[in-house]
PDB file of N, CA and C in Angstrom:
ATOM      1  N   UNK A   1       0.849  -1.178   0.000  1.00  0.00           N
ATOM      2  CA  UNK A   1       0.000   0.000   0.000  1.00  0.00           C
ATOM      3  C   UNK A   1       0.894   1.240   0.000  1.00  0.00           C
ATOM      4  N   UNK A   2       0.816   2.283  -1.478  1.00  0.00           N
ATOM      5  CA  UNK A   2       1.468   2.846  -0.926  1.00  0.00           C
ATOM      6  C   UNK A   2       0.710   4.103  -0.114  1.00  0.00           C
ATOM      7  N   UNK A   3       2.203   5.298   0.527  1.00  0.00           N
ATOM      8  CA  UNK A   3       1.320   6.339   1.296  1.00  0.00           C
ATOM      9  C   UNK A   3       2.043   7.555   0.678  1.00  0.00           C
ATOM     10  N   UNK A   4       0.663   8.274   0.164  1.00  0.00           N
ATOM     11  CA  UNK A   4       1.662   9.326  -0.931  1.00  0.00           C
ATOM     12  C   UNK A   4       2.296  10.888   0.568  1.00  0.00           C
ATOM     13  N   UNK A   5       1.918  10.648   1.468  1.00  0.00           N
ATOM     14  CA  UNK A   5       2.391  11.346   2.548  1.00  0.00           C
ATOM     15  C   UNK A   5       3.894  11.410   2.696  1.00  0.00           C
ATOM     16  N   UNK A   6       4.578  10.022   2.319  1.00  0.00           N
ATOM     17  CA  UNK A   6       6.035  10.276   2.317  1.00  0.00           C
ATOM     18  C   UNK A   6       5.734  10.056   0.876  1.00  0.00           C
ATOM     19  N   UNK A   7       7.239  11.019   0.256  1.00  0.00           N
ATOM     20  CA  UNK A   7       7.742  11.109  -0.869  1.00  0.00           C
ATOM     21  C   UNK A   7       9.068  10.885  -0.706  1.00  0.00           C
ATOM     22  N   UNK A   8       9.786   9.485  -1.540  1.00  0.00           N
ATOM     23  CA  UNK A   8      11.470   9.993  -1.454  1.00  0.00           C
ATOM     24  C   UNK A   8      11.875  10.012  -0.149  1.00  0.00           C
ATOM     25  N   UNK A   9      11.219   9.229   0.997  1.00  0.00           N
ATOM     26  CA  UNK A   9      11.542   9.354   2.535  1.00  0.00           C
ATOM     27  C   UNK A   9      11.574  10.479   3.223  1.00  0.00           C
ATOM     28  N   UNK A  10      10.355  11.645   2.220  1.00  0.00           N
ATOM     29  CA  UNK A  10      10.437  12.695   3.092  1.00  0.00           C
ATOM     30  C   UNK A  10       9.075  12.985   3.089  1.00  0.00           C
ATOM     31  N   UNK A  11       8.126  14.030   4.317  1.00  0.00           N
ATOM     32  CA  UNK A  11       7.000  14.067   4.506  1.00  0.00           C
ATOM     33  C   UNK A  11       6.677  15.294   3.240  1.00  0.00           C
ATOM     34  N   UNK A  12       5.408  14.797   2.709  1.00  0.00           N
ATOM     35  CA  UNK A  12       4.957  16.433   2.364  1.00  0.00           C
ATOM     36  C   UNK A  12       3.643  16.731   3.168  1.00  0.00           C
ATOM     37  N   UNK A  13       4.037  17.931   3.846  1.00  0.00           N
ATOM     38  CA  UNK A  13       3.469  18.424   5.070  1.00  0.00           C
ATOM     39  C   UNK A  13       1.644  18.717   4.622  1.00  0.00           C
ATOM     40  N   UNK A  14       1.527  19.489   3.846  1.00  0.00           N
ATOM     41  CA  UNK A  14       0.160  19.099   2.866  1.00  0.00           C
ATOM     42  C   UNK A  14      -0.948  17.952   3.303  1.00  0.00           C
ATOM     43  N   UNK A  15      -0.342  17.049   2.615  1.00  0.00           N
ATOM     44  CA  UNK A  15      -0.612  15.369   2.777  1.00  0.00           C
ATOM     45  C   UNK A  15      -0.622  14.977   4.178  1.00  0.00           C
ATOM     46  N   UNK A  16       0.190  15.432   4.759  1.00  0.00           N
ATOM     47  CA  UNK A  16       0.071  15.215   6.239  1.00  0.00           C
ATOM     48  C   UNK A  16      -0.807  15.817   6.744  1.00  0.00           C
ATOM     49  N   UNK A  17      -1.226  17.486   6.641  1.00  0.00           N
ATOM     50  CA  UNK A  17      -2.284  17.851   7.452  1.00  0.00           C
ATOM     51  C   UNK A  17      -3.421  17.536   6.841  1.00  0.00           C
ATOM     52  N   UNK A  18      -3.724  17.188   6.073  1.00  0.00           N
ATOM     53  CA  UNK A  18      -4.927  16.845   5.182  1.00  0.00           C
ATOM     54  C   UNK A  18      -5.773  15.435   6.004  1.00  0.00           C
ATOM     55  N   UNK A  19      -4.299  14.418   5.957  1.00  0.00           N
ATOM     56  CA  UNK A  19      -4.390  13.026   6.306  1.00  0.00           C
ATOM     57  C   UNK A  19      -4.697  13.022   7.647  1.00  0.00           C
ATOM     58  N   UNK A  20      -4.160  14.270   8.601  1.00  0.00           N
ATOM     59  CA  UNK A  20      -4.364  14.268  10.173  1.00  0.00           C
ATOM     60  C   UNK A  20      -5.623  15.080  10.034  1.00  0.00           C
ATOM     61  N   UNK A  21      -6.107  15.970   9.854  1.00  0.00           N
ATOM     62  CA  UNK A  21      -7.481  16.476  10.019  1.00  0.00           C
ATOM     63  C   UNK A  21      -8.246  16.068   9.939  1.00  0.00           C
ATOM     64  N   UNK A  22      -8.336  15.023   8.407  1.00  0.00           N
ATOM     65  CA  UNK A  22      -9.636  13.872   8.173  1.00  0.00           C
ATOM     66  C   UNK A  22      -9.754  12.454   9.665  1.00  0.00           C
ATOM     67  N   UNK A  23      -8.501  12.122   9.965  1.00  0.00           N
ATOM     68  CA  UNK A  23      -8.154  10.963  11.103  1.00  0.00           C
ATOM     69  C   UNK A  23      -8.880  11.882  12.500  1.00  0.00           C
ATOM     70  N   UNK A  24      -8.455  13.045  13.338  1.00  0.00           N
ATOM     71  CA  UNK A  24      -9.362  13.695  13.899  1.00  0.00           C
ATOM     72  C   UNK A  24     -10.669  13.828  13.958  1.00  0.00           C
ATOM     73  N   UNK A  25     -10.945  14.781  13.005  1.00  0.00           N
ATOM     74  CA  UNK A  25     -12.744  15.273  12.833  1.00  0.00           C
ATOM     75  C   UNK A  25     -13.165  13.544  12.578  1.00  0.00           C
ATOM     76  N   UNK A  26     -12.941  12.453  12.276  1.00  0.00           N
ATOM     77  CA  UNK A  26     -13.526  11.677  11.950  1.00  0.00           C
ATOM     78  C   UNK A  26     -13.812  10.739  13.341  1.00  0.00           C
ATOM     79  N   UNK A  27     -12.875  10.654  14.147  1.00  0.00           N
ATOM     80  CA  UNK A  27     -12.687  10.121  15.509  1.00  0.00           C
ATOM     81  C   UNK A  27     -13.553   9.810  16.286  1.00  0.00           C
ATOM     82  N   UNK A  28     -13.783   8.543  16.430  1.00  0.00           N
ATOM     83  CA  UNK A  28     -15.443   8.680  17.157  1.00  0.00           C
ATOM     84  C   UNK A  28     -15.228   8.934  18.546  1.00  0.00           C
ATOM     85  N   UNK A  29     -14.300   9.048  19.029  1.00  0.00           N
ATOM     86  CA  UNK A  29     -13.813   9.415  20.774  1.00  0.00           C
ATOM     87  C   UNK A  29     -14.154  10.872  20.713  1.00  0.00           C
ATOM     88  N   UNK A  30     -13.846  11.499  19.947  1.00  0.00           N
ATOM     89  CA  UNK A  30     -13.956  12.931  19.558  1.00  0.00           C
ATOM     90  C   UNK A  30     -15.587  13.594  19.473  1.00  0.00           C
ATOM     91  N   UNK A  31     -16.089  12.441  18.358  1.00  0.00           N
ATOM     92  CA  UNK A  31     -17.395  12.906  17.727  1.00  0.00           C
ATOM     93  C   UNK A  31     -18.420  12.704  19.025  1.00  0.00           C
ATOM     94  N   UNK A  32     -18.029  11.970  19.739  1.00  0.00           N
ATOM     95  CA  UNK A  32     -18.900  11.615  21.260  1.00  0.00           C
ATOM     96  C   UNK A  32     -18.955  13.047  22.170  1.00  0.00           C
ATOM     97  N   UNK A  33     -17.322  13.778  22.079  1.00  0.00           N
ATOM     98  CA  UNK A  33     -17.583  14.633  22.986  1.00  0.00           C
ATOM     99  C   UNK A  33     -17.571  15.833  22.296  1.00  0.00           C
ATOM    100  N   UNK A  34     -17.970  16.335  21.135  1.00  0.00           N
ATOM    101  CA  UNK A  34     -18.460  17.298  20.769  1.00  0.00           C
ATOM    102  C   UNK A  34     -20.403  17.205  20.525  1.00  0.00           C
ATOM    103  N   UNK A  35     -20.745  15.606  20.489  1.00  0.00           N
ATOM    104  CA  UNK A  35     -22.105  15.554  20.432  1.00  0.00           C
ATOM    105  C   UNK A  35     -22.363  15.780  22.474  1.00  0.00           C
ATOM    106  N   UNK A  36     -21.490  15.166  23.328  1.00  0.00           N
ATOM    107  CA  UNK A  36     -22.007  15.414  24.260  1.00  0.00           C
ATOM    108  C   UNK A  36     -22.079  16.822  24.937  1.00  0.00           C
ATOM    109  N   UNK A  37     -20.991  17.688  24.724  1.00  0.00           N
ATOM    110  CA  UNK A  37     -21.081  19.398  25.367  1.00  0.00           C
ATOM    111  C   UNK A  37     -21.527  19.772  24.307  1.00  0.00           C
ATOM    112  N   UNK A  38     -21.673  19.904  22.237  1.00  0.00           N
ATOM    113  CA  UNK A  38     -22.329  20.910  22.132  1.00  0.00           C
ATOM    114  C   UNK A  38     -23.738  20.899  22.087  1.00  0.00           C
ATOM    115  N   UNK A  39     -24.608  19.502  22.123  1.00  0.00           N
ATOM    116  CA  UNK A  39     -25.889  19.405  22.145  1.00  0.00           C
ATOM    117  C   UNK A  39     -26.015  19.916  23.356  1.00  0.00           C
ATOM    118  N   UNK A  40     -25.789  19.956  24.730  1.00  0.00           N
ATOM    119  CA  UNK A  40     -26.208  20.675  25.618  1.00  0.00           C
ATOM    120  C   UNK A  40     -26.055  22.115  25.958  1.00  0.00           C
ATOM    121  N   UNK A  41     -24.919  22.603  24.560  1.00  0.00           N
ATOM    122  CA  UNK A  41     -25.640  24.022  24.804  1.00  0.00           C
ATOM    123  C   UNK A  41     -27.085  24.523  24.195  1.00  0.00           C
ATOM    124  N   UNK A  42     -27.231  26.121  24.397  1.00  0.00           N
ATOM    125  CA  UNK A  42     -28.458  26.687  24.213  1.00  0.00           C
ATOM    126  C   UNK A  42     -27.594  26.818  22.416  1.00  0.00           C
ATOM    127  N   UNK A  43     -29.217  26.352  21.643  1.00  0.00           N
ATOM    128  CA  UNK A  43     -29.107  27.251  20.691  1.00  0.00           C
ATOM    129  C   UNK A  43     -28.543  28.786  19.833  1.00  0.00           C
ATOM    130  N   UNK A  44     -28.539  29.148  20.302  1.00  0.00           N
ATOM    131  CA  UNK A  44     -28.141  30.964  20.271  1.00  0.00           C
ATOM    132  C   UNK A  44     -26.407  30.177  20.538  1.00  0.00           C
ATOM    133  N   UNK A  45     -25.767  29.679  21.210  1.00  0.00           N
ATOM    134  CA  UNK A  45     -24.849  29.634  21.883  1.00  0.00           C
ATOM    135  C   UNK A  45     -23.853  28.438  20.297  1.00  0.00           C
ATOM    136  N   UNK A  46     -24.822  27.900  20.116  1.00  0.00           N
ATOM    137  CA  UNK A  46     -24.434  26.695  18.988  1.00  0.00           C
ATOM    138  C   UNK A  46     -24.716  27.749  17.463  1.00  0.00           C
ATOM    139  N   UNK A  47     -24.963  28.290  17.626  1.00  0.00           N
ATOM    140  CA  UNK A  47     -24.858  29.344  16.222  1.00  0.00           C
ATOM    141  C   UNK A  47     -24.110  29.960  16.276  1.00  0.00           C
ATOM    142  N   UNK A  48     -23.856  30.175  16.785  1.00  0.00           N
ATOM    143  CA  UNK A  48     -22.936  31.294  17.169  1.00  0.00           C
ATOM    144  C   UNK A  48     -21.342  30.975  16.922  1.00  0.00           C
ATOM    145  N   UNK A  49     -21.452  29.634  17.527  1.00  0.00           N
ATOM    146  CA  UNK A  49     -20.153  29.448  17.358  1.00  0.00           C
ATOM    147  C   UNK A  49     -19.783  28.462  16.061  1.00  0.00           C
ATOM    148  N   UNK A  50     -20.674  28.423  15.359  1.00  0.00           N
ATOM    149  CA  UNK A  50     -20.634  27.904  13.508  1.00  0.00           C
ATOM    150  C   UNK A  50     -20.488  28.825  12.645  1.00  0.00           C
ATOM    151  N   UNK A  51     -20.950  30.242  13.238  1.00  0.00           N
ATOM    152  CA  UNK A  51     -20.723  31.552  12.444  1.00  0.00           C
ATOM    153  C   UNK A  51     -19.555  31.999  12.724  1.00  0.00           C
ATOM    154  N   UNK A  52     -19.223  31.789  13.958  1.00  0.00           N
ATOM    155  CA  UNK A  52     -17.352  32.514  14.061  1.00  0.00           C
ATOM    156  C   UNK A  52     -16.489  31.310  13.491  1.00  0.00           C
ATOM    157  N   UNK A  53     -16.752  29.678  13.363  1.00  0.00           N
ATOM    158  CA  UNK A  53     -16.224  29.091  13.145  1.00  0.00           C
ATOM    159  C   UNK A  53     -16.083  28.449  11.657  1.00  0.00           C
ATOM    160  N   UNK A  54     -17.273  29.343  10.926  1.00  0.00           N
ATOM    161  CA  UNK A  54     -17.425  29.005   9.245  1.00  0.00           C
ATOM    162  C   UNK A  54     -17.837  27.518   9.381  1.00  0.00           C
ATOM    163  N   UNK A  55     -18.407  26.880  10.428  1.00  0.00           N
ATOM    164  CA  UNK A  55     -18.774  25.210  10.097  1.00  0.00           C
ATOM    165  C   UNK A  55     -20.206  25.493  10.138  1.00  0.00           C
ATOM    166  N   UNK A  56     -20.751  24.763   8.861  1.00  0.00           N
ATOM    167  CA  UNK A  56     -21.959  24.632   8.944  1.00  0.00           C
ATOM    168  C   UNK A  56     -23.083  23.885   9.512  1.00  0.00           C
ATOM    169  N   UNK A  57     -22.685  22.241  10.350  1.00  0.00           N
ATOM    170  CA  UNK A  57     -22.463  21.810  11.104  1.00  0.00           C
ATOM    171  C   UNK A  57     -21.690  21.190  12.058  1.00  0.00           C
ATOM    172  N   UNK A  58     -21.813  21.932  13.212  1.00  0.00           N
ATOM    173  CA  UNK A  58     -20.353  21.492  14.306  1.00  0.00           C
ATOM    174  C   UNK A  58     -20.436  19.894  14.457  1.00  0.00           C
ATOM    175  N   UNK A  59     -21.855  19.227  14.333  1.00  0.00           N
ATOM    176  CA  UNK A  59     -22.101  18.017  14.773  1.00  0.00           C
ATOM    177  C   UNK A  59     -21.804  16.803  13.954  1.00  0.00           C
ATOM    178  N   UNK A  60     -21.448  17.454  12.546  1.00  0.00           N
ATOM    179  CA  UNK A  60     -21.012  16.983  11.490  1.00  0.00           C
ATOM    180  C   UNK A  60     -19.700  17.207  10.877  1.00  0.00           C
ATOM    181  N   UNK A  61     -18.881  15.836  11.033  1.00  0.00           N
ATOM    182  CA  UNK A  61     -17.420  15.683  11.151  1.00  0.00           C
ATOM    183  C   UNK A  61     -16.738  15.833   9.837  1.00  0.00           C
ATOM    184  N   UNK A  62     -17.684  15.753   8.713  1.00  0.00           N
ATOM    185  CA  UNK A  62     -17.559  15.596   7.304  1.00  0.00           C
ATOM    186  C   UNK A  62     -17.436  17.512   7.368  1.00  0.00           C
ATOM    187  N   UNK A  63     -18.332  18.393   7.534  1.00  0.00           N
ATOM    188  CA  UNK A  63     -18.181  19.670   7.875  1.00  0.00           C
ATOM    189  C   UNK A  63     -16.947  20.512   8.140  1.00  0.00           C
ATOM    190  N   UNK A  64     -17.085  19.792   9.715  1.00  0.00           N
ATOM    191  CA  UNK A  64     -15.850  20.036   9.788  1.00  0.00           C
ATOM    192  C   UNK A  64     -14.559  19.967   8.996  1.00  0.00           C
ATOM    193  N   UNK A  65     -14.250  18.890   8.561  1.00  0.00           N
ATOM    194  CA  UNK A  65     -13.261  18.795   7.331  1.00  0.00           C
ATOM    195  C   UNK A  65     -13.642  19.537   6.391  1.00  0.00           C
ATOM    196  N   UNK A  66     -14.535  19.929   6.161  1.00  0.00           N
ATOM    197  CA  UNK A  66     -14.461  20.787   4.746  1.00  0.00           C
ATOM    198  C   UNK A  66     -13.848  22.266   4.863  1.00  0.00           C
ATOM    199  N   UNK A  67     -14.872  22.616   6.144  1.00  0.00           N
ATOM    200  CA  UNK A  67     -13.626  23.742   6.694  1.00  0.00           C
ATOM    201  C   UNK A  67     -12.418  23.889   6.747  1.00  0.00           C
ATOM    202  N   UNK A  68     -12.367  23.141   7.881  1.00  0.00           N
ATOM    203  CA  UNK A  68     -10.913  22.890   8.257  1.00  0.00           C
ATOM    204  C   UNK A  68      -9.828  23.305   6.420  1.00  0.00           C
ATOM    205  N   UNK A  69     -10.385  22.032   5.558  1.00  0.00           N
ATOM    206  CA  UNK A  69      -9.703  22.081   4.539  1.00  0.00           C
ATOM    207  C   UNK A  69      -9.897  23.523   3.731  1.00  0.00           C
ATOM    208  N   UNK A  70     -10.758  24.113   3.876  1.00  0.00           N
ATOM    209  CA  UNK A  70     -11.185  25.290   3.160  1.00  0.00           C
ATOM    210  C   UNK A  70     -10.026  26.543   3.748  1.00  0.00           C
ATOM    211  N   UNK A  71     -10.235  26.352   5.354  1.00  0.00           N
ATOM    212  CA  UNK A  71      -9.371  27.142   6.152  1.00  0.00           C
ATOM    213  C   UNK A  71      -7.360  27.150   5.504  1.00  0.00           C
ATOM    214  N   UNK A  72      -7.288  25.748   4.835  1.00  0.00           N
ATOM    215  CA  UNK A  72      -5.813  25.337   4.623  1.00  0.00           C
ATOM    216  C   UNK A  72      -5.593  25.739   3.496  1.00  0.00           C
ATOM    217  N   UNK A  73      -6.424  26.306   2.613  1.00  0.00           N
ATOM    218  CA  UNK A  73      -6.592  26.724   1.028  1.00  0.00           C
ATOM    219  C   UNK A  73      -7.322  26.349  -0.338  1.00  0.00           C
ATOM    220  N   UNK A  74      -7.975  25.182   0.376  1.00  0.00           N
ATOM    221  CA  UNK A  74      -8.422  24.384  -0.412  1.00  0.00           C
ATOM    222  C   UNK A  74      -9.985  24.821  -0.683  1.00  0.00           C
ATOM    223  N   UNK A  75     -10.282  25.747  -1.545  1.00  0.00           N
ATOM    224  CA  UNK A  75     -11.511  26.541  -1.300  1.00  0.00           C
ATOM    225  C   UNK A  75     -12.880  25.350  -1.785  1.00  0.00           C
ATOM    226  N   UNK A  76     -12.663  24.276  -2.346  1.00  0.00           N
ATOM    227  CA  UNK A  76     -13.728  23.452  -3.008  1.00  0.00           C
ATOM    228  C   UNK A  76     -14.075  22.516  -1.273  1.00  0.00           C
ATOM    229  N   UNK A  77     -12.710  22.569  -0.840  1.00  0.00           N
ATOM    230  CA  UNK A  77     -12.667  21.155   0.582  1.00  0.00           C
ATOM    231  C   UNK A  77     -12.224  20.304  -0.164  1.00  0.00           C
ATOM    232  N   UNK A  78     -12.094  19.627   0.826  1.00  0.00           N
ATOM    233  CA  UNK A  78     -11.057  18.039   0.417  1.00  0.00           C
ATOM    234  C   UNK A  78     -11.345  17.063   0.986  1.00  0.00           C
ATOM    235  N   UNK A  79     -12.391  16.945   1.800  1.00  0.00           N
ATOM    236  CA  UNK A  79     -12.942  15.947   2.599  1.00  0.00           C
ATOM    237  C   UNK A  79     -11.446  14.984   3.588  1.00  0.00           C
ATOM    238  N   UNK A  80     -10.329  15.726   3.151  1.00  0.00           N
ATOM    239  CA  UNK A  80      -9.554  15.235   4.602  1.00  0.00           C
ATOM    240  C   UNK A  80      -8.598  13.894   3.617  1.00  0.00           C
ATOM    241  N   UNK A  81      -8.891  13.722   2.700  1.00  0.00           N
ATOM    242  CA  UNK A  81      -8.965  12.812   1.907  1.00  0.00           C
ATOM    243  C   UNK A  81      -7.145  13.056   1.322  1.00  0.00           C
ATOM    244  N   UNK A  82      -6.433  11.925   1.475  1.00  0.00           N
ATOM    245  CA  UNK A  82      -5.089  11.970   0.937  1.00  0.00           C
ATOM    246  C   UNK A  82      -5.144  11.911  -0.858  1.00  0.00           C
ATOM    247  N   UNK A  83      -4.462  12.431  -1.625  1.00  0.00           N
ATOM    248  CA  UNK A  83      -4.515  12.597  -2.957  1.00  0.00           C
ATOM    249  C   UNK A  83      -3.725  11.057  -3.268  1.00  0.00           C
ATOM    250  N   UNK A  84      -4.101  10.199  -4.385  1.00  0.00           N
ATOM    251  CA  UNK A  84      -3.992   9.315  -4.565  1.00  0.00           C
ATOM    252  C   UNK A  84      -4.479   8.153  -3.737  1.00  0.00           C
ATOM    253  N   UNK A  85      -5.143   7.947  -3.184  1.00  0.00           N
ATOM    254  CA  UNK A  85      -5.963   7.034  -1.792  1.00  0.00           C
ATOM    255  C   UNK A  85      -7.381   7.163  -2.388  1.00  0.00           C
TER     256      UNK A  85
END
């Protein structure tokens, strides 16, 4: 299998944050405790922080990556997704 993350025994950093953002936001240890504190905030409080945070859903990990990736330059998103994989 290869991993286009190393090239030539060296990282391209790109590929790496791409490959670590999608492994994160996807995390179900993760996705547990953003469903458990942000469903218990107030509304007003959960908008709020999707509008300062450009995610259109916080509760949605796929979202998140699109941001995230949007935030890294990637204005279409990248779903987190390594190029060639």
């Amino acid at each position: 299998m290869s991993n286009k993350i190393y090239v030539d025994g060296s990282i391209d950093p790109t590929q790496w944050s791409l490959f670590q953002l999608g492994n994160e936001q996807r995390d179900p240890v993760l996705q547990k405790i953003h469903e458990n504190y942000i469903k218990n905030m107030t509304w007003p409080s959960r908008q709020l922080m999707q509008k300062i945070g450009g995610v259109k859903d916080v509760l949605d990990p796929e979202s998140r990556v699109n941001t995230g990736c949007g935030n890294m330059g990637f204005s279409d998103g990248c779903a987190g997704k390594v190029q060639g994989k």
